[in-house]
Structures are given as C-alpha cells and as structure tokens.
Protein backbone atom coordinates (compact mmCIF):
# COMPACT_ATOMS: atom_id res chain seq x y z
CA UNK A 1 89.10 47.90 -0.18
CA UNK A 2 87.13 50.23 -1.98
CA UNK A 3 85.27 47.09 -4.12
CA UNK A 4 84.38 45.47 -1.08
CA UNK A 5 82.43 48.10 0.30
CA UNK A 6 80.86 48.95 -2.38
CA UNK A 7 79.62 45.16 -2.69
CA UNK A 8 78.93 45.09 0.93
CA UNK A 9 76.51 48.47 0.33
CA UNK A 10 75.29 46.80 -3.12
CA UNK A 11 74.04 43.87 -0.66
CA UNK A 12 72.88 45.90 2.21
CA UNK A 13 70.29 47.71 -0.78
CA UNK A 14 69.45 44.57 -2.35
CA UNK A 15 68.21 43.50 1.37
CA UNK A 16 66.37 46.27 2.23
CA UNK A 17 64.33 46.55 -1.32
CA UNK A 18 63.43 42.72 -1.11
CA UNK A 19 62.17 43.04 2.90
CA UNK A 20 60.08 46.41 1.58
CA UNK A 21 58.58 44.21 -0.80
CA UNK A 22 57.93 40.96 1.15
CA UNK A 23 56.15 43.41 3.69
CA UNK A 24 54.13 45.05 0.76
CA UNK A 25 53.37 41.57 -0.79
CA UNK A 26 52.27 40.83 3.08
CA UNK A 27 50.27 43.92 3.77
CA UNK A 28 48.38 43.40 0.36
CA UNK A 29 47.48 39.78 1.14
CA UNK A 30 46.10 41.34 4.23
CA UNK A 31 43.88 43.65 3.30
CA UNK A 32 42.49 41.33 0.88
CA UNK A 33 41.52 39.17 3.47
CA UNK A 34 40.45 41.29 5.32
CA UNK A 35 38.27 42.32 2.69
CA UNK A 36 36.80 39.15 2.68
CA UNK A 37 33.22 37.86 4.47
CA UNK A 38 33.47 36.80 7.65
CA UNK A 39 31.39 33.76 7.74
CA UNK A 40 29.97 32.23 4.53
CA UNK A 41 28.48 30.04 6.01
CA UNK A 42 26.32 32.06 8.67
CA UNK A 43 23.18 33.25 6.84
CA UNK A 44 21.69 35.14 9.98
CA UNK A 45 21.14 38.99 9.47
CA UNK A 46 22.72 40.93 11.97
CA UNK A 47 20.91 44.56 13.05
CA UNK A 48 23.16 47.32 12.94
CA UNK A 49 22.43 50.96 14.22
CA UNK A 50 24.55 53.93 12.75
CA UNK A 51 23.90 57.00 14.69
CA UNK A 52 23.46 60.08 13.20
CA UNK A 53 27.06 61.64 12.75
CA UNK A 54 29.11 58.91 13.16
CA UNK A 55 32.57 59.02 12.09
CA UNK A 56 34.66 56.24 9.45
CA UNK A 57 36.13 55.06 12.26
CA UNK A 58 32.60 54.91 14.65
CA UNK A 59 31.58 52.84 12.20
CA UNK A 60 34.46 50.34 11.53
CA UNK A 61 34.56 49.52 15.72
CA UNK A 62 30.92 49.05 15.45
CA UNK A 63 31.00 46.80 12.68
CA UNK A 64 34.18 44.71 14.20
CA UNK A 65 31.96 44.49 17.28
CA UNK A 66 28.85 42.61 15.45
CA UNK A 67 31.87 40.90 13.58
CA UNK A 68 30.38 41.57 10.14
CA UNK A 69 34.02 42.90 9.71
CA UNK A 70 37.61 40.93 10.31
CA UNK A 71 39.31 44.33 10.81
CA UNK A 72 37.97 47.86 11.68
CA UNK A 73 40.92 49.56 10.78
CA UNK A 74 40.44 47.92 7.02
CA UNK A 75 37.00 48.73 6.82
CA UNK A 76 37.37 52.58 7.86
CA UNK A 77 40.55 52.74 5.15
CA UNK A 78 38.32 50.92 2.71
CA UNK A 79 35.43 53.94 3.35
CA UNK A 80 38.12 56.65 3.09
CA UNK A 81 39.23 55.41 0.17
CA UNK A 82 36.00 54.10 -1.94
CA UNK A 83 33.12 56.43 -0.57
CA UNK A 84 31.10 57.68 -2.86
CA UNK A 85 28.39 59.01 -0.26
CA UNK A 86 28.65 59.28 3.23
CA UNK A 87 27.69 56.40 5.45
CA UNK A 88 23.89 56.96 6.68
CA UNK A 89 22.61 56.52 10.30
CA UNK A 90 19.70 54.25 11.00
CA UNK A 91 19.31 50.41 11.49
CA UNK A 92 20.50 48.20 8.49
CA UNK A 93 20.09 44.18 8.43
CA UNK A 94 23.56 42.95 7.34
CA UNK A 95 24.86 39.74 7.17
CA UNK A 96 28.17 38.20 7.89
CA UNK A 97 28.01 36.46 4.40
CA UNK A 98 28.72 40.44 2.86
CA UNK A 99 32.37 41.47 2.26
CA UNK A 100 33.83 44.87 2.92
CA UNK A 101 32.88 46.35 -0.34
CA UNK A 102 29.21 45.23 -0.09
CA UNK A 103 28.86 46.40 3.42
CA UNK A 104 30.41 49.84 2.50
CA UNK A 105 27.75 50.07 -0.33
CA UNK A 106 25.02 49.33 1.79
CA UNK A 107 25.25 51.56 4.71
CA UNK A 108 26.02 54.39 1.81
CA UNK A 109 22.32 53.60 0.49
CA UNK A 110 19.35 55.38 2.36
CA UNK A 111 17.62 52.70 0.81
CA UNK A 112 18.55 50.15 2.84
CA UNK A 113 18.72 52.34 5.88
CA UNK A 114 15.18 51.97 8.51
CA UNK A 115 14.84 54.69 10.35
C-alpha cells in the first residue's frame, strides 16, 4: 500500500513539473512575440508624445494605443528590466516596423526626442 502511494505522489510531481514547464516554454514564446514589430510591412511613421513624467506603464498604454506595441504590459516589463536611461518626454516619429527593444532605445535617446 505504501508503494502505491508513493508512485501515485511520484506521478502527481512528475505532472506538476512538466505543466510548470509547458507554461514557462509558453510564457517565453510570448514575450518573444511580443517583442516582435508589429507590422513589417507598414513603413508609415507614427508621432508619439511622451509627457513629461510619465510612468513605464504611461508609456506602454500609449504605445499599445498607436499599436507600435502588441502588448503594453511586455513593453513596460521590457523598460523595467533593460533601461539604461529613463524614457524622455517629447514627440518621437516611430514606426510600426521597430520591435520592443528598438522602441525602448529610442524614446531613452534625447536625440531622437523633438521638443
């Protein structure tokens, strides 16, 4: 009796580690979509105004909204977790042809920021 429910616990384990990794194998596939441009194909600029304070996430919803972004909750994760500046405020000309990382780089420049 003992045997079995050891095998039956053995099994219940084995379950649980390969549905934690299916979902982590899911999740990453995600994000590197996600990650991805939005159009490739779509040349047009899009203009973009960052106020002055705004927050990771202020500018994630604004991006999703011009849908330069797929997700906004990728793109502010993708900020937290890459920035090297802070994002500036002003108008920047981006197109949906960028990915996530080339966005992020951008609207960290005050280069490319008009004010």
């Amino acid at each position: 009796m003992n045997e079995q429910k050891l095998k039956k616990q053995n099994r219940l384990v084995v379950i649980i580690l390969l549905l934690l990794l299916v979902a982590g194998l899911a999740i990453h596939q995600y994000f590197n979509y996600a990650l991805r441009p939005v159009d490739l194909a779509n040349q047009q600029r899009v203009t973009v105004t960052i106020p002055r304070g705004a927050t990771d996430d202020e500018v994630a919803k604004i991006l999703k909204e011009k849908q330069l972004v797929r997700s906004a909750y990728v793109f502010s994760y993708y900020l937290q977790t890459h920035k090297t500046k802070g994002v500036k405020a002003g108008k920047f000309k981006l197109a949906r042809t960028q990915s996530v990382p080339q966005i992020a780089t951008e609207l960290q420049s005050s280069r490319a920021a008009k004010r």
